[in-house]
C-alpha atoms as a PDB file:
ATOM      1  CA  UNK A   1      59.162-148.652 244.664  1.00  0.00           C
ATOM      2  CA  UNK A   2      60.521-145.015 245.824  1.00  0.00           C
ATOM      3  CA  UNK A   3      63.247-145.061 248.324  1.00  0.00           C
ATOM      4  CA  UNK A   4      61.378-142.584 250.223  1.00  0.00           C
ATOM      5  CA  UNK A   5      57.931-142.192 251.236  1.00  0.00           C
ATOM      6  CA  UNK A   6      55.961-139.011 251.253  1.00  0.00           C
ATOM      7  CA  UNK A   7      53.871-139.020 255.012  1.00  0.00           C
ATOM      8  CA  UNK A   8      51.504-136.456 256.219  1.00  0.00           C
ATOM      9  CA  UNK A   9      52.979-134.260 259.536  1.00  0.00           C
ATOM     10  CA  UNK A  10      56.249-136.426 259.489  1.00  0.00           C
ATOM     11  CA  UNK A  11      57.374-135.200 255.172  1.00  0.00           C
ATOM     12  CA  UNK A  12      56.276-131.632 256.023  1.00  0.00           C
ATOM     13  CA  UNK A  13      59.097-131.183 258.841  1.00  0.00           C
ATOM     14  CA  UNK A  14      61.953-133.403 257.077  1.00  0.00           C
ATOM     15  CA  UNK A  15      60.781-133.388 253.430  1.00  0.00           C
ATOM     16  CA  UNK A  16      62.234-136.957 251.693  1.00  0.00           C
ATOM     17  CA  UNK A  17      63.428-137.693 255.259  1.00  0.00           C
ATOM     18  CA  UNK A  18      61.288-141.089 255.434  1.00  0.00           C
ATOM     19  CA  UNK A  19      62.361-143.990 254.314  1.00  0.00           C
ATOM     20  CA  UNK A  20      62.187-147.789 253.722  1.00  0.00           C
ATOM     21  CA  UNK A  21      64.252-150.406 255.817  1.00  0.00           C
ATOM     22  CA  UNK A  22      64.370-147.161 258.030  1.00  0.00           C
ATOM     23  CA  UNK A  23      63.420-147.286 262.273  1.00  0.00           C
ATOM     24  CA  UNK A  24      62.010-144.014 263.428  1.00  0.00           C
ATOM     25  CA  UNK A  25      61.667-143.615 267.096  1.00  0.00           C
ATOM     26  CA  UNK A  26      58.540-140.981 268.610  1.00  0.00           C
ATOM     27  CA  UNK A  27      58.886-140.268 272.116  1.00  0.00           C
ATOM     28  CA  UNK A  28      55.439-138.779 273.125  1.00  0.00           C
ATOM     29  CA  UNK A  29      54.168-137.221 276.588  1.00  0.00           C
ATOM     30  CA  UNK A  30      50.965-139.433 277.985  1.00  0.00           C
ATOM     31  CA  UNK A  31      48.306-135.861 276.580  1.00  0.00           C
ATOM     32  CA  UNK A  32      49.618-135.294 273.749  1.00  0.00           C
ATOM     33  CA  UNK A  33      48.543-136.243 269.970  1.00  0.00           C
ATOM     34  CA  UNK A  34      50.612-138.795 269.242  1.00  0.00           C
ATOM     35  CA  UNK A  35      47.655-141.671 268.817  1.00  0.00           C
ATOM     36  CA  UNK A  36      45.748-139.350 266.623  1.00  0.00           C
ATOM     37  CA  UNK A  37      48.248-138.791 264.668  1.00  0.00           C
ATOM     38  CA  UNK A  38      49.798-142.445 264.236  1.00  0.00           C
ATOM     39  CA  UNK A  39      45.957-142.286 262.819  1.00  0.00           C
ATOM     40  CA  UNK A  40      46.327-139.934 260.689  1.00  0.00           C
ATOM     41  CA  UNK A  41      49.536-141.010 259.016  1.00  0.00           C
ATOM     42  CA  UNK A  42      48.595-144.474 258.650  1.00  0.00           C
ATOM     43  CA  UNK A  43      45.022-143.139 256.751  1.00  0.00           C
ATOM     44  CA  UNK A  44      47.027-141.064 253.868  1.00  0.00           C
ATOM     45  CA  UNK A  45      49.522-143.549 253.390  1.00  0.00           C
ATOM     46  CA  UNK A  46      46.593-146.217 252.843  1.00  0.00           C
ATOM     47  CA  UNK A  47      44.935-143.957 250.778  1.00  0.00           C
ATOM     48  CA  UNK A  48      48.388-143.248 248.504  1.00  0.00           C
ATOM     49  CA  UNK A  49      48.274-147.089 247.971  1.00  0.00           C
ATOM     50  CA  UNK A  50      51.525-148.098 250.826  1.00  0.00           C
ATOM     51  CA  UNK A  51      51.054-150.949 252.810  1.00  0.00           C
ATOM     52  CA  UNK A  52      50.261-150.754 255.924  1.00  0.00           C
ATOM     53  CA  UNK A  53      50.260-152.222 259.501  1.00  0.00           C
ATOM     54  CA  UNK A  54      49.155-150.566 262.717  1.00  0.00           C
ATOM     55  CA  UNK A  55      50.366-152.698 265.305  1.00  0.00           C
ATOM     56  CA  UNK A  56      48.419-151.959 268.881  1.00  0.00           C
ATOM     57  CA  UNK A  57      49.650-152.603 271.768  1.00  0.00           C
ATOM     58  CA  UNK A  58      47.034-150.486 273.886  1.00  0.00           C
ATOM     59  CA  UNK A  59      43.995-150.168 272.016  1.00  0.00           C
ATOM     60  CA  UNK A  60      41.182-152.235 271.120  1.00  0.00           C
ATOM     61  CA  UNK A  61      41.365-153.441 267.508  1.00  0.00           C
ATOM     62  CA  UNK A  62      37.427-151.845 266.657  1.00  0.00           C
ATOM     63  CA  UNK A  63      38.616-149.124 268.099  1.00  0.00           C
ATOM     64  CA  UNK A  64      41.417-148.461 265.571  1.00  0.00           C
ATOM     65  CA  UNK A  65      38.799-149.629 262.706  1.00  0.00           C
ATOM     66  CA  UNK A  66      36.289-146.989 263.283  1.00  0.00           C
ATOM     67  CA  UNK A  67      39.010-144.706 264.072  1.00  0.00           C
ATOM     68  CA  UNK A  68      40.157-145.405 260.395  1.00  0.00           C
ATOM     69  CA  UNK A  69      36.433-145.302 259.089  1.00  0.00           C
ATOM     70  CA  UNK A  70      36.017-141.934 260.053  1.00  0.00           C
ATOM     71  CA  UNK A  71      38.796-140.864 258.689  1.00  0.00           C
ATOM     72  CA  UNK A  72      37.217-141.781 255.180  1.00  0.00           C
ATOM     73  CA  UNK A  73      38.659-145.665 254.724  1.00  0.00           C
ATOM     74  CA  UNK A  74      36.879-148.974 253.769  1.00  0.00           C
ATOM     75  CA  UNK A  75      38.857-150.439 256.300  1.00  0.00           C
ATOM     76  CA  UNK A  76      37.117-154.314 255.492  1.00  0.00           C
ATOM     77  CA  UNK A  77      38.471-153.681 251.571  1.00  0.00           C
ATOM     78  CA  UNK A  78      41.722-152.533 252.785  1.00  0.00           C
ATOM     79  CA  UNK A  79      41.567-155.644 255.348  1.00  0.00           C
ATOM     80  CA  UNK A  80      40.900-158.348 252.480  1.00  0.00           C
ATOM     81  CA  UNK A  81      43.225-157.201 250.120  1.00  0.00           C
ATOM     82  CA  UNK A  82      46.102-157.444 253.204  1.00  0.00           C
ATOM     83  CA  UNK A  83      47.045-153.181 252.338  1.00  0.00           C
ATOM     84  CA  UNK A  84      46.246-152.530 255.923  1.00  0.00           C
ATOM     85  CA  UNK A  85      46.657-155.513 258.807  1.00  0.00           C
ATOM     86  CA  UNK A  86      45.869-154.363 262.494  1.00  0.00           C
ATOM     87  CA  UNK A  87      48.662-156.539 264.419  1.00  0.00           C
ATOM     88  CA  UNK A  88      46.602-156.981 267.950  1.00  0.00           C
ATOM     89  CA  UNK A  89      49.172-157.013 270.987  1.00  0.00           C
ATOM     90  CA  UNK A  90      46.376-155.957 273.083  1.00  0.00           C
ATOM     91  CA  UNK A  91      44.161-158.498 273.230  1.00  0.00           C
ATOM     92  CA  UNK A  92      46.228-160.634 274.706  1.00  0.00           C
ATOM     93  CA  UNK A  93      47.075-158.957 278.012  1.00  0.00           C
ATOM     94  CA  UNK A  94      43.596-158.172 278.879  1.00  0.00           C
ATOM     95  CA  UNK A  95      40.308-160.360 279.751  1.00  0.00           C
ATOM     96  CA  UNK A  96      39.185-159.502 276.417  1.00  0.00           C
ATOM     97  CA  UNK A  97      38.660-162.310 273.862  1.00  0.00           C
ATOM     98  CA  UNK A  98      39.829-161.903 270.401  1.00  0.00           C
ATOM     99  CA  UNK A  99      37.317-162.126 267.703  1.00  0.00           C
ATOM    100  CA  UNK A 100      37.560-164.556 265.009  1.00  0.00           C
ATOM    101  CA  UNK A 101      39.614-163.248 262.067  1.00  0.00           C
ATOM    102  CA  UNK A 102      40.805-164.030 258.440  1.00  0.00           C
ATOM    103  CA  UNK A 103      44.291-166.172 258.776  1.00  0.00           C
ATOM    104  CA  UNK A 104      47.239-164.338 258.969  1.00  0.00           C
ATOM    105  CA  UNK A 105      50.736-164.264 257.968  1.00  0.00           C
ATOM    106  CA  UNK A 106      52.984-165.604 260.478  1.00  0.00           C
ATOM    107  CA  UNK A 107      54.749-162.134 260.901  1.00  0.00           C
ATOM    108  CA  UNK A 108      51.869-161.241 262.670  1.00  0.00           C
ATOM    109  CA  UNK A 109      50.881-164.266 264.394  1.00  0.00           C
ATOM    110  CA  UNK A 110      54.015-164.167 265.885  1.00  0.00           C
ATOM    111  CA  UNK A 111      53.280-160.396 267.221  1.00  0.00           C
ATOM    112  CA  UNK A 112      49.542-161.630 268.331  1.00  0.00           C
ATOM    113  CA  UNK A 113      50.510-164.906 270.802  1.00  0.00           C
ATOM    114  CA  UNK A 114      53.344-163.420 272.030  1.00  0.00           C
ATOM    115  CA  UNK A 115      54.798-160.240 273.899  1.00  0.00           C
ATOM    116  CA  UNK A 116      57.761-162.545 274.868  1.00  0.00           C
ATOM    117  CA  UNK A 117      60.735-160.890 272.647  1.00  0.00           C
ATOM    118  CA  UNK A 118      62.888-164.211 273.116  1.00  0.00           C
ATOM    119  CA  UNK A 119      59.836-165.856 270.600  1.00  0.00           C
ATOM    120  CA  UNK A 120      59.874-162.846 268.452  1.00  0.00           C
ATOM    121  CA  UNK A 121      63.116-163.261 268.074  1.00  0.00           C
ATOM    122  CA  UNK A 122      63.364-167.201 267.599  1.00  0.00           C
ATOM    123  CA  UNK A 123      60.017-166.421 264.748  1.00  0.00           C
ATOM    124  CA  UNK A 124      61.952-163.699 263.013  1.00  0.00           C
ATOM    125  CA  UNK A 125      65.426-165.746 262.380  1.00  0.00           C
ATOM    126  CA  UNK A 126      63.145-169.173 261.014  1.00  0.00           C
ATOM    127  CA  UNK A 127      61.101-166.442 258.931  1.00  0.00           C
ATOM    128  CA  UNK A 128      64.104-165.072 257.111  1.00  0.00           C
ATOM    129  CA  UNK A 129      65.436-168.320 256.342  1.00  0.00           C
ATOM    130  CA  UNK A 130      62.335-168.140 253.796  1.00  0.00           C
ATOM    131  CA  UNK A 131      61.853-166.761 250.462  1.00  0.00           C
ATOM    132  CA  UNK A 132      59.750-163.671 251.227  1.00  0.00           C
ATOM    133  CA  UNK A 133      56.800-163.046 250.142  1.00  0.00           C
ATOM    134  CA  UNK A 134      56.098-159.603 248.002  1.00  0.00           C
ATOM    135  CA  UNK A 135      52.876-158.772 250.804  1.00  0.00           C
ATOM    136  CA  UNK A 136      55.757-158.326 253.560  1.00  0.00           C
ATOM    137  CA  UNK A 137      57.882-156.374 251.109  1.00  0.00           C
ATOM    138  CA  UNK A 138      58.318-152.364 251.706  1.00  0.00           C
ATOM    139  CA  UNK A 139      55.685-152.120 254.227  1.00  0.00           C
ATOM    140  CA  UNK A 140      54.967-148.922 256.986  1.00  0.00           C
ATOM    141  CA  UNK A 141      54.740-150.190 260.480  1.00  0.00           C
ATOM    142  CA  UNK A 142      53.345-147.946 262.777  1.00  0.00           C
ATOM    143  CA  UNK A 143      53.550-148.515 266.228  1.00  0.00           C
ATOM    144  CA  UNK A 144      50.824-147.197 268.621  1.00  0.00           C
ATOM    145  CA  UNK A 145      52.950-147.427 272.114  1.00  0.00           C
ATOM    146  CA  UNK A 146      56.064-150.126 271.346  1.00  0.00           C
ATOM    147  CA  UNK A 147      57.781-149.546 275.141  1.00  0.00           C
ATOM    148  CA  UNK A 148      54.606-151.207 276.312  1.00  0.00           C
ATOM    149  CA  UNK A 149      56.968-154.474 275.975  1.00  0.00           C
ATOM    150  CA  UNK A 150      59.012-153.186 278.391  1.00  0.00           C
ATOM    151  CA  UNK A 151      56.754-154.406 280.627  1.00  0.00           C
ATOM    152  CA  UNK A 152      56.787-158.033 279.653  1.00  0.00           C
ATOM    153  CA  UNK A 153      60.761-157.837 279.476  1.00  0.00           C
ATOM    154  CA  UNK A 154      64.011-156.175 281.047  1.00  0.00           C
ATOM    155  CA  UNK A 155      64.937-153.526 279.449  1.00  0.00           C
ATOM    156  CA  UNK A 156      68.192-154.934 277.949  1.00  0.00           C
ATOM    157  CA  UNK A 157      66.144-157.936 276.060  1.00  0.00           C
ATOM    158  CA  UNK A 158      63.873-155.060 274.502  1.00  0.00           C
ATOM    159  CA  UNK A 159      67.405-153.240 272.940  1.00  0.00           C
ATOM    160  CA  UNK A 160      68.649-156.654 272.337  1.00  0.00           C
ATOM    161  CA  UNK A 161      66.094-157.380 270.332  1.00  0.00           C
ATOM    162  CA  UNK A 162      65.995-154.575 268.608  1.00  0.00           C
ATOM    163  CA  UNK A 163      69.384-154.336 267.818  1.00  0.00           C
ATOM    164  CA  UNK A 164      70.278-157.949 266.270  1.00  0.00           C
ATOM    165  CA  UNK A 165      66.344-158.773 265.228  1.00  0.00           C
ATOM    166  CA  UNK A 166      64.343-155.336 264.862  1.00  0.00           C
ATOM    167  CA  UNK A 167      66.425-153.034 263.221  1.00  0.00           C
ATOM    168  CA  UNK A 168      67.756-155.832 260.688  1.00  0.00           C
ATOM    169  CA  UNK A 169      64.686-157.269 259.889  1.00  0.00           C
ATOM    170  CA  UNK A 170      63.686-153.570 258.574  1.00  0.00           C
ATOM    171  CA  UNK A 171      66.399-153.650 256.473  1.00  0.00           C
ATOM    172  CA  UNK A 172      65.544-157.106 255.045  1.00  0.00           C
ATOM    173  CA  UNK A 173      62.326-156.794 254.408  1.00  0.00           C
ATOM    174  CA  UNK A 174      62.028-153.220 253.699  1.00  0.00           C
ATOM    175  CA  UNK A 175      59.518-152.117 256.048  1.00  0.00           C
ATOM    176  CA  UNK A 176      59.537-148.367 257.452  1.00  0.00           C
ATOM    177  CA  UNK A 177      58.814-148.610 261.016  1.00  0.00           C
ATOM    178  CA  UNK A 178      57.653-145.957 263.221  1.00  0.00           C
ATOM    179  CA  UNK A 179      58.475-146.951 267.270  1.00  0.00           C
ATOM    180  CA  UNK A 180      57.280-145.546 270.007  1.00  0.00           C
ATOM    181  CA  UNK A 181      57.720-144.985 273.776  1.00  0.00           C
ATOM    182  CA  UNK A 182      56.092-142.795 275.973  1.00  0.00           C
ATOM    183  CA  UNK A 183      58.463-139.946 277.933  1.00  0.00           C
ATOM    184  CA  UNK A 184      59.353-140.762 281.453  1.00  0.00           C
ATOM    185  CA  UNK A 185      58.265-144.374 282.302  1.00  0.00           C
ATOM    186  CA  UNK A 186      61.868-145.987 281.764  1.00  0.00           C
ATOM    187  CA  UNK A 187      65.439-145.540 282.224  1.00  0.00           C
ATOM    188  CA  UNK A 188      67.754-142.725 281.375  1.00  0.00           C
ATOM    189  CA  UNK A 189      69.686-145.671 279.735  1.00  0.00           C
ATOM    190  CA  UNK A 190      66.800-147.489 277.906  1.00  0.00           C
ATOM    191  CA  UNK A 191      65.916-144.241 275.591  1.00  0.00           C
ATOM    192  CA  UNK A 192      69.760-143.406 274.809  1.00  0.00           C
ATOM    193  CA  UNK A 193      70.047-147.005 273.609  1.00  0.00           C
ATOM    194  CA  UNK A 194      66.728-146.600 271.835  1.00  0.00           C
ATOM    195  CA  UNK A 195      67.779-143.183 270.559  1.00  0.00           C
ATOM    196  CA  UNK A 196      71.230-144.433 269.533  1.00  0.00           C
ATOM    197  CA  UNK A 197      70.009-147.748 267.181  1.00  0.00           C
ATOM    198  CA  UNK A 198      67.288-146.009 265.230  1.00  0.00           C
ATOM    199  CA  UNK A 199      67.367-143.825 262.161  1.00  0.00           C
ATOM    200  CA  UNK A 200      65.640-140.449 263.573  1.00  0.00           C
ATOM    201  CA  UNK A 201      63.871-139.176 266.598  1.00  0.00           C
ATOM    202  CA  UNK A 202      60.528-137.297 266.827  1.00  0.00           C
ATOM    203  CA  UNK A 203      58.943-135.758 270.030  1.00  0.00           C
ATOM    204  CA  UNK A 204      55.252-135.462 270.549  1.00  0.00           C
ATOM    205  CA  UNK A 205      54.642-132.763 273.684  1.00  0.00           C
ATOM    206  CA  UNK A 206      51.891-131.421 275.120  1.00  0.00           C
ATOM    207  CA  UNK A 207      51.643-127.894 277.236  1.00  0.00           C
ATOM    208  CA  UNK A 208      49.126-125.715 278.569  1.00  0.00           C
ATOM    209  CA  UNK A 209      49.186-121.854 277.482  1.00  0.00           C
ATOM    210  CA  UNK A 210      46.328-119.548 278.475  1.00  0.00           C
ATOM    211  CA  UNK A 211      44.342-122.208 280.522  1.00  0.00           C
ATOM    212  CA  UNK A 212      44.630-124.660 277.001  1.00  0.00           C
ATOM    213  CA  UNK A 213      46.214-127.538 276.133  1.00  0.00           C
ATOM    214  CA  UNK A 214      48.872-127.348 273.155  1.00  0.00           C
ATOM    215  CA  UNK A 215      50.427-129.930 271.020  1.00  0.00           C
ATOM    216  CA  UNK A 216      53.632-129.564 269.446  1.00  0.00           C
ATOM    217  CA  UNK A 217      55.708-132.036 267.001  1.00  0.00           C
ATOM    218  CA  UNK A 218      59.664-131.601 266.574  1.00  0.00           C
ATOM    219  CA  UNK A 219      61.562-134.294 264.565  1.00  0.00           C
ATOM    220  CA  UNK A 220      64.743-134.009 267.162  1.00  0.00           C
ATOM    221  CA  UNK A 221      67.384-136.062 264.807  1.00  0.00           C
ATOM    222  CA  UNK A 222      67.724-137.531 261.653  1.00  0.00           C
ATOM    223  CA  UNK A 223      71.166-139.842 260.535  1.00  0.00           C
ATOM    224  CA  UNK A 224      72.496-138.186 257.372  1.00  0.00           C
ATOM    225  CA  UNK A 225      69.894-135.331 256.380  1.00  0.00           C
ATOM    226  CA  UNK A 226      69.268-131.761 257.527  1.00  0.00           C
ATOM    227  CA  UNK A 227      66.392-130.597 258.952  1.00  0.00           C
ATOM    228  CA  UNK A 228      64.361-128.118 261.444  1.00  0.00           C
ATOM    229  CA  UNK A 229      64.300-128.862 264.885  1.00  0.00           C
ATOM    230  CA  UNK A 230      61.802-125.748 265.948  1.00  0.00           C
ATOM    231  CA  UNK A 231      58.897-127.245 266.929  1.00  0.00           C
ATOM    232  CA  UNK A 232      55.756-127.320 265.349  1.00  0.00           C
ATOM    233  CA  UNK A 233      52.181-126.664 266.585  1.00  0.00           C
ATOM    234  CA  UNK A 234      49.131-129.536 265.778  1.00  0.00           C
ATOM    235  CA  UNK A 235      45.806-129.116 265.085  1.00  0.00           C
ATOM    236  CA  UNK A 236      42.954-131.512 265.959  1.00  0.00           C
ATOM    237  CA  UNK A 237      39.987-131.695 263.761  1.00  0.00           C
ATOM    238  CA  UNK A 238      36.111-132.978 264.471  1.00  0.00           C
ATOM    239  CA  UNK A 239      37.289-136.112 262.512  1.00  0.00           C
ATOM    240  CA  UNK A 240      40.319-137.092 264.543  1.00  0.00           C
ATOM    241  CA  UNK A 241      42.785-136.138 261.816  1.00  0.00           C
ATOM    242  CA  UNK A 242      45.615-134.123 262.836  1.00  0.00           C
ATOM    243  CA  UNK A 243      47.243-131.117 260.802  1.00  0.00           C
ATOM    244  CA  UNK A 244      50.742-129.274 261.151  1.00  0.00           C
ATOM    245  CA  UNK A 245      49.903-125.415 261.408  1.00  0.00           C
ATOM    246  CA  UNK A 246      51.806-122.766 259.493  1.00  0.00           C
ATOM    247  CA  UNK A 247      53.479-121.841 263.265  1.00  0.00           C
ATOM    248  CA  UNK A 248      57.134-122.686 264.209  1.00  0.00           C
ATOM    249  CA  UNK A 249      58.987-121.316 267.308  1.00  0.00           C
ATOM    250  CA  UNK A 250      62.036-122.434 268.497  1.00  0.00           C
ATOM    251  CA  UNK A 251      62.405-124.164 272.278  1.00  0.00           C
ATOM    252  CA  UNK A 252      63.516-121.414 273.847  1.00  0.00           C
ATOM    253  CA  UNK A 253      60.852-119.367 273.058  1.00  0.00           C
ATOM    254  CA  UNK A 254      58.538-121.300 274.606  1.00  0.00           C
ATOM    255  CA  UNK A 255      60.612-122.223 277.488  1.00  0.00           C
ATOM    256  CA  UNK A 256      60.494-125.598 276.853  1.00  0.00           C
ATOM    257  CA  UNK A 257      63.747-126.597 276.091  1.00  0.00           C
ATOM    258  CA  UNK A 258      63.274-129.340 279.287  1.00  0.00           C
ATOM    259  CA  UNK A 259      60.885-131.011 277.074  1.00  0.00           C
ATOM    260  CA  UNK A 260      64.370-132.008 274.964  1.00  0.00           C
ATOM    261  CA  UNK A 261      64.779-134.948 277.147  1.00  0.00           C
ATOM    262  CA  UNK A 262      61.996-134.920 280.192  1.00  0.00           C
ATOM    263  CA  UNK A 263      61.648-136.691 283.277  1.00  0.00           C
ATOM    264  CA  UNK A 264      63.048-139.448 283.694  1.00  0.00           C
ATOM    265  CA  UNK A 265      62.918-143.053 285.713  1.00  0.00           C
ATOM    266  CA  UNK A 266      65.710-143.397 287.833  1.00  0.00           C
END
């Protein structure tokens, strides 16, 4: 298994910046691409044969399948074999009922019955006290909206968590995880402790220019590697899939070197 793994939008800014047993943090504005493209990256990476998990925490499950199916996947094949698993944290908080589905590890049952991070926590030390099991092994976990939790717990359980359960169990297990937490909504505090425990940033923005909206991409840190922090425009197709253009400008040509950090709760 590579060390690194080759992802569309995300290996065209930071070329073999993305890695297993690595935690990636995106910090996207409400408009912009961000969904599309957790989409998109998730579809080439199941189509290059990686393992895959899409965990949503504010999207219906279907939703996410015929978002994948018309991007070009058999997403019941992918399903069955266990290369993609949709972990549903949505369900849960809404009158919805959850349909009836093939068993599941208990990695993700734990994620499914539960946005309470003390019993993802308690799940996560009993499951490493296990011999692990090659599915859960060097896995991309892609997070749809992860600060959602944040509403479920105080903001010092969620870095708690991520610091002593999170962050290690990438490591253990080798799973690449993309985060995510939309600009804003929290504390100054909560994203600098967010920031500071994971292994790169990446902001998603949205502006308007000439009465349109514009979507940008700029991978904002990395620990350890070089890279180009201009940002980059996106390009939404009929399909859904998104596309880096050949454009990149620097913030202060745009005059948006605010977007750096945002607004922020107080």
């Amino acid at each position: 298994m590579p060390d690194t793994l080759t992802l569309p939008i995300l290996s065209e800014i930071v070329p073999r910046g993305f890695g297993y047993g690595k935690n990636y943090l995106v910090e996207f504005d409400p408009h912009s691409l961000w969904y599309e493209a957790s989409l998109t990256i998730a579809t080439h990476s199941l189509k290059r044969g990686i393992k895959t998990d899409y965990h949503t925490f504010t999207h219906i499950p279907d939703e996410i399948r015929e978002a994948f199916a018309n991007l070009g996947l058999n997403v019941k094949k992918l399903e069955d074999d266990n290369t993609l698993r949709i972990v549903d944290s949505y369900s849960l908080t809404t009158l919805l009922k959850r349909s009836k589905e093939a068993e599941k590890s208990g990695i993700v049952q734990s994620m499914e019955r539960s946005l309470n991070l003390n019993d993802w926590t308690k799940d996560n030390f009993d499951f490493v006290k296990e011999e692990i099991p090659e599915i859960e092994k060097n896995r991309l976990h892609i997070d749809d909206d992860t600060s959602v939790l944040v509403s479920y717990n105080d903001e010092k359980t969620f870095i708690d968590h991520w610091r002593t359960s999170a962050i290690p169990w990438a490591r253990i297990f080798g799973w690449a995880m993309l985060h995510s937490s939309v600009t804003g909504a929290y504390s100054e505090n909560f994203y600098r402790q967010f920031e500071s425990i994971c292994d790169g940033i990446i902001d998603f923005r949205s502006r308007e220019e000439n009465g349109m909206i514009e979507h940008y991409i700029r991978w904002r840190a990395t620990r350890g590697k070089p890279l180009d922090s201009r940002w980059r425009r996106l390009r939404l197709s009929n399909n859904g899939e998104v596309t880096l253009t050949a454009e990149s400008r620097p913030a202060a040509e745009l005059g948006i070197g605010r977007w750096l950090r945002g607004p922020r709760k107080q």
